[in-house]
Protein backbone atom coordinates (compact mmCIF):
# COMPACT_ATOMS: atom_id res chain seq x y z
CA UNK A 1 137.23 139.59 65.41
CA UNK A 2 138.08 141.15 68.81
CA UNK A 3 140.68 137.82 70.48
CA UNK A 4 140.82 139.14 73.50
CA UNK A 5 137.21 139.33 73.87
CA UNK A 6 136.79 135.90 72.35
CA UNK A 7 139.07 134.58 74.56
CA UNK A 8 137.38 135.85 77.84
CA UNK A 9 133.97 134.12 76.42
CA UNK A 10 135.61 131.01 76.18
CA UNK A 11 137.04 131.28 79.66
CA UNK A 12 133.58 132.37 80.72
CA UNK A 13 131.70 129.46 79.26
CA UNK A 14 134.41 127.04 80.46
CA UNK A 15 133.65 127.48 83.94
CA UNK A 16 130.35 127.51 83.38
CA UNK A 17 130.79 123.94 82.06
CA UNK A 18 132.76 122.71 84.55
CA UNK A 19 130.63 124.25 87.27
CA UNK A 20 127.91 122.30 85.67
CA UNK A 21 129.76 119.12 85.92
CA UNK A 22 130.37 119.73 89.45
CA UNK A 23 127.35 120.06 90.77
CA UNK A 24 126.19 116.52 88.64
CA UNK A 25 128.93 114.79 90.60
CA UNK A 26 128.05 116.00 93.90
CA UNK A 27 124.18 115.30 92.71
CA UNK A 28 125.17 111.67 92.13
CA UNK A 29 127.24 111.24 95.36
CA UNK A 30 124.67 112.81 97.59
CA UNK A 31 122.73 110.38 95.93
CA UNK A 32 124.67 107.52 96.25
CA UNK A 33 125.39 108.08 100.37
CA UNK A 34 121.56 108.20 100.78
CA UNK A 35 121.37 104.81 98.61
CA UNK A 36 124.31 103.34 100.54
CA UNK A 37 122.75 104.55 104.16
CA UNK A 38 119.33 103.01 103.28
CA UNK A 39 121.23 99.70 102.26
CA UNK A 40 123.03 99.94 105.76
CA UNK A 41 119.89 100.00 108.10
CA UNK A 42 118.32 97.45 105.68
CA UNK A 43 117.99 94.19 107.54
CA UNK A 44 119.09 91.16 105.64
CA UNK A 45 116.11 89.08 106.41
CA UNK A 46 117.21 85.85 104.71
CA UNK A 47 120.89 85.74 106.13
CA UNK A 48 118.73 86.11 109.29
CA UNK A 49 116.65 83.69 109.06
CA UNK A 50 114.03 85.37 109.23
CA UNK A 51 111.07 84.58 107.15
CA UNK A 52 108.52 87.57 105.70
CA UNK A 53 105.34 88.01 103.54
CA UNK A 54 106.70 87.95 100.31
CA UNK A 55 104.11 90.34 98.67
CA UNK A 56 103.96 93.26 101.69
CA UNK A 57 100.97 95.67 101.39
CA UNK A 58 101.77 98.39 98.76
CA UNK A 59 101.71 101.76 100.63
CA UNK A 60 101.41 104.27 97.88
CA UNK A 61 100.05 107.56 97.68
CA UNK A 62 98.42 106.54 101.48
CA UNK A 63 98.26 108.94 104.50
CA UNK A 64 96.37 108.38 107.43
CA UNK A 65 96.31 110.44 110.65
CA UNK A 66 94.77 110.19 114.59
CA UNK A 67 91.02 109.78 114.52
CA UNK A 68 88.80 110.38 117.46
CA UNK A 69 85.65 107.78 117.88
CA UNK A 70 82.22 107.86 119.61
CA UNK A 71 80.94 104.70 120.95
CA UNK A 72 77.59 103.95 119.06
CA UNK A 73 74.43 103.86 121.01
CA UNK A 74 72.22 101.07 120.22
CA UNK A 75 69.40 101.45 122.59
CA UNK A 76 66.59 102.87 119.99
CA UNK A 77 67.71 100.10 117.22
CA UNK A 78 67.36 97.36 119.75
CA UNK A 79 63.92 98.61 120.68
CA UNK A 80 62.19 98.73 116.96
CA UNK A 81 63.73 94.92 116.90
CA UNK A 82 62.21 91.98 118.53
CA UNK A 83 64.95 89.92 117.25
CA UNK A 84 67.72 92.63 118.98
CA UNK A 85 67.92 93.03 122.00
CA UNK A 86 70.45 95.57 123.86
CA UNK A 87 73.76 94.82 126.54
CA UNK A 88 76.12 97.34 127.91
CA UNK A 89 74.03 100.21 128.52
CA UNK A 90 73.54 100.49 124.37
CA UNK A 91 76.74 99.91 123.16
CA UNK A 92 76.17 96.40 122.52
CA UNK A 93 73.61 94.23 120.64
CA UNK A 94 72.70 90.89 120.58
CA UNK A 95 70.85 89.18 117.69
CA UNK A 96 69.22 86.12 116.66
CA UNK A 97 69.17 84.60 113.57
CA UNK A 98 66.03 83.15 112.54
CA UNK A 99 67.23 80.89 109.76
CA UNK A 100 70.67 80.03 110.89
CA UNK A 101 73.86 80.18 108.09
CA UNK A 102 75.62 77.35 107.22
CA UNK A 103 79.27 78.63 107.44
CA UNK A 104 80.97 74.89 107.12
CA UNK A 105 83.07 73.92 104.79
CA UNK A 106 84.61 77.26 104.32
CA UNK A 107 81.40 78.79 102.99
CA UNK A 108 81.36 82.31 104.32
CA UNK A 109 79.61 83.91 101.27
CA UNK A 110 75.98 83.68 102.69
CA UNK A 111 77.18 85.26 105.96
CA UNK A 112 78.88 87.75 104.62
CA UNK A 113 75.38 88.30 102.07
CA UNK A 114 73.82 88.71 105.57
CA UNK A 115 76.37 90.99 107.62
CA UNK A 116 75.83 93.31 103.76
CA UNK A 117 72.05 93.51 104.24
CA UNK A 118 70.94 92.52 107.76
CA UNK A 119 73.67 94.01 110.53
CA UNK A 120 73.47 97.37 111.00
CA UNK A 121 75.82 99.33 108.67
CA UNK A 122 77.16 95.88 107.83
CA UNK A 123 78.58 97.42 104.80
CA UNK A 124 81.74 98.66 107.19
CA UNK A 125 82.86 95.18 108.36
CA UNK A 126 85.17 93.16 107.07
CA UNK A 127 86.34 89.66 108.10
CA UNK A 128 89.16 89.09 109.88
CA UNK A 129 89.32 85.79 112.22
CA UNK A 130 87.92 82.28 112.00
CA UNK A 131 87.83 80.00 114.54
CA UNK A 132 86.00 76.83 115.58
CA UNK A 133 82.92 78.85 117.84
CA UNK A 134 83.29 82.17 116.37
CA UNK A 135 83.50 84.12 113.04
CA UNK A 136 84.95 87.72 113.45
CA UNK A 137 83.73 91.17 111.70
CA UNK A 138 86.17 94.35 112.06
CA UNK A 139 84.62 97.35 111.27
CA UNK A 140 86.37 99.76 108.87
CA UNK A 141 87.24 103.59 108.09
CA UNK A 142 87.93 103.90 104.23
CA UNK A 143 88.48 100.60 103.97
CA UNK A 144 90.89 100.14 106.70
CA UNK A 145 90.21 97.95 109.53
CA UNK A 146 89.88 99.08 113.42
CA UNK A 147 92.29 96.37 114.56
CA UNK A 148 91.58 94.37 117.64
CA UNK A 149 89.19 96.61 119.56
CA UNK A 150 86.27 95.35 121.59
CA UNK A 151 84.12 98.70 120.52
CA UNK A 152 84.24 97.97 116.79
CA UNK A 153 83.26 94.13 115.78
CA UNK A 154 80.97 91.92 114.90
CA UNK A 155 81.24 88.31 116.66
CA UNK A 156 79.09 85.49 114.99
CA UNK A 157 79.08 82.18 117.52
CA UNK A 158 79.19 79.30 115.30
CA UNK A 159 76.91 75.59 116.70
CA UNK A 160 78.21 72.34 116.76
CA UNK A 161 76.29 71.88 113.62
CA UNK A 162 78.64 74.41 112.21
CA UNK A 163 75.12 77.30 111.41
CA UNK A 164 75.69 80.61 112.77
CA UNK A 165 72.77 81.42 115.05
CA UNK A 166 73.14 84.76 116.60
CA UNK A 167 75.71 87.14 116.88
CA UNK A 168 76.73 90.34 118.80
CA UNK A 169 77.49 93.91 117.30
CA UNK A 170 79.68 96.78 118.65
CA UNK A 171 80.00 99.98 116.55
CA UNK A 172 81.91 103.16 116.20
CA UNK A 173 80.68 106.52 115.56
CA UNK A 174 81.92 110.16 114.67
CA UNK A 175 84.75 108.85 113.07
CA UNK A 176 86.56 111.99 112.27
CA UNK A 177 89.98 113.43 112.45
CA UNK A 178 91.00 114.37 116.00
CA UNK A 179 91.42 117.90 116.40
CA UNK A 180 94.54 120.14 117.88
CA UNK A 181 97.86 120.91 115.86
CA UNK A 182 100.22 118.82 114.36
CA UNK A 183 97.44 116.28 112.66
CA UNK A 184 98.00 116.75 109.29
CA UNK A 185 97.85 113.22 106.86
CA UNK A 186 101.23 111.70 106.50
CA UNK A 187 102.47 108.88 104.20
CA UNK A 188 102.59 105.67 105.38
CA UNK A 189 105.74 104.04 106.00
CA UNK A 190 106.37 100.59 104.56
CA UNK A 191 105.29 97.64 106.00
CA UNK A 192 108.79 96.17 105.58
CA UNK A 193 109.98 99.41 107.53
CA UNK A 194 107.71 98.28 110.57
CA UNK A 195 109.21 94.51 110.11
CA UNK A 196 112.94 96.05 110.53
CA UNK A 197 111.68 98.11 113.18
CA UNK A 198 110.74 94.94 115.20
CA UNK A 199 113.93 93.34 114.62
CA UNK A 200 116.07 96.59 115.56
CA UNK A 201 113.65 96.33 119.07
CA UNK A 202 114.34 92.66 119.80
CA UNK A 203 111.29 91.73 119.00
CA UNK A 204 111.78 89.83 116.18
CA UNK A 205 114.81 87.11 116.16
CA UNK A 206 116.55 84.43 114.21
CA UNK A 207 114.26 81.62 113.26
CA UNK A 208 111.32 83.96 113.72
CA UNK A 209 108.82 83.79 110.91
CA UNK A 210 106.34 86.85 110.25
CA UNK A 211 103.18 85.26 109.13
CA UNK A 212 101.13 88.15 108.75
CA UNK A 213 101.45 92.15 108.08
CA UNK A 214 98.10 94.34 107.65
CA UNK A 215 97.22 97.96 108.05
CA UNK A 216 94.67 99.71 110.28
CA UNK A 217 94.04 101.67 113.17
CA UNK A 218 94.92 100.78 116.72
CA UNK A 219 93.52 102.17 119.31
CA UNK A 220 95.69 104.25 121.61
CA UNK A 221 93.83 106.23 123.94
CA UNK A 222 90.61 103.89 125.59
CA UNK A 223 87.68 106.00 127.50
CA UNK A 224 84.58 104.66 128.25
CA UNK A 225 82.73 106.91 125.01
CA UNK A 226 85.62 108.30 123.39
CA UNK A 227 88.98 106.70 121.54
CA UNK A 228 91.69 107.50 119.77
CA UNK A 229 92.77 105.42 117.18
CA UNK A 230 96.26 105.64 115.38
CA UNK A 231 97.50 104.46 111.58
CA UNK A 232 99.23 100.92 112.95
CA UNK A 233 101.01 98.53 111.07
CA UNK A 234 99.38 94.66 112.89
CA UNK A 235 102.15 91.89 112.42
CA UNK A 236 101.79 88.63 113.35
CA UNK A 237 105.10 86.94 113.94
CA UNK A 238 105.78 82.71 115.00
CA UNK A 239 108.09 82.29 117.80
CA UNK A 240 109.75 78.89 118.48
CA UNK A 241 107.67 78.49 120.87
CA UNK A 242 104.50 80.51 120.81
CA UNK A 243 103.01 83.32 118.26
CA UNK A 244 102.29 87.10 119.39
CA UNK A 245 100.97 89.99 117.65
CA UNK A 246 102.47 93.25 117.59
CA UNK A 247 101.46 96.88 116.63
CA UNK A 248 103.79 99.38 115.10
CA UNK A 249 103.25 102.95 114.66
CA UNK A 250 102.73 103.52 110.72
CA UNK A 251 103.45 107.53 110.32
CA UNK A 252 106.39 108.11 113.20
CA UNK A 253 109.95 108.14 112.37
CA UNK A 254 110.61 106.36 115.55
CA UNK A 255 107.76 104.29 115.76
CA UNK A 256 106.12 103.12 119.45
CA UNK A 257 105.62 99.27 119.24
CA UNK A 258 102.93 97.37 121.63
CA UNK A 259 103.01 93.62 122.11
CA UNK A 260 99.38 92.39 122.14
């Protein structure tokens, strides 16, 4: 056996060892600064005060991106219904119900039987507020609620008797992805992300309590026919002395926030 050229092999694989091991360590301590700078911007909510949602909306495997919206015309439906009749230049509708829905007592599954098969393309609303005189429809883009926006709902007005009797209709159409550069789908961020990003804006404060987180799209850009509507995070938070309801961009690293 040659030594000397044993030798050098040895010396060779050593260093490929150790090389090996080096670049593990520095692996596991790149790691561990991205671990330790996540924990840093992590707000403590509970040593805040702050109370959250316990069980936030799981954001996996979802990206969104801008869509651009059309303002449904409603003119020619209204007109083949004698029960429908037509406000706003088309874009709204106003029906009667001829057998009115008994929505007390918390019993909203015959009106939501009725928004399925009477209201036009009822299949795309979803409830979302209750109140005394009114019962609330958003409509929805793969499942995911327009928030807040006069051009997309579906407004039941609840009697005295507690019957829903009529109702009034707003609709989007050519929901699509807006067009021009930079509009590819991103992931979501968290909805605890959007929380922190509140609190890092002032917005949210000791003794605060969030009582409500949901995702949608928010509209951003309003004209007349046309929107555009933008992946939001909707949180609802409890003041000391009031409530408010605030929108958070869902795909920007430094997300815009609007107070509603």
């Amino acid at each position: 056996m040659n030594w000397k050229h044993t030798k050098t092999l040895f010396i060779f694989v050593f260093i490929l060892v150790n090389i090996s091991f080096i670049i593990i360590y520095i692996d596991k301590v790149n790691k561990s600064h991205i671990n330790d700078s996540a924990d840093e911007n992590a707000v403590n909510f509970k040593q805040e005060k702050i109370e959250i949602p316990e069980n936030l909306t799981s954001i996996k495997n979802i990206e969104m991106q801008l869509l651009t919206a059309r303002s449904n015309d409603f003119s020619s439906y209204a007109k083949a219904r004698s029960s429908i009749t037509s406000e706003e230049d088309g874009q709204k509708i106003k029906g009667e119900i001829n057998d009115p829905i008994d929505v007390g007592n918390d019993q909203y599954t015959d009106l939501k039987s009725y928004v399925k098969d009477k209201i036009f393309k009822g299949q795309n609303y979803e409830m979302s507020k209750i109140d005394d005189k009114n019962v609330t429809f958003e409509q929805t883009y793969n499942d995911f609620p327009i928030m807040n926006n006069s051009k997309a709902q579906l407004k039941f007005n609840i009697n005295d008797d507690g019957k829903a009797s009529s109702y009034r209709q707003t609709a989007m159409k050519s929901i699509e992805p807006s067009e021009g550069a930079n509009n590819d789908k991103k992931q979501v961020n968290t909805a605890k992300s959007a929380i922190e990003a509140l609190y890092y804006n002032r917005y949210l404060k000791r003794n605060d309590e969030v009582t409500n987180v949901r995702l949608g799209y928010y509209t951003v850009v309003k004209e007349p026919n046309v929107q555009v509507l933008e992946a939001n995070w909707e949180i609802k938070v409890k003041h000391k002395d009031e409530s408010k309801t605030y929108y958070v961009e869902a795909i920007s690293d430094s997300p815009k926030i609007v107070e509603e």
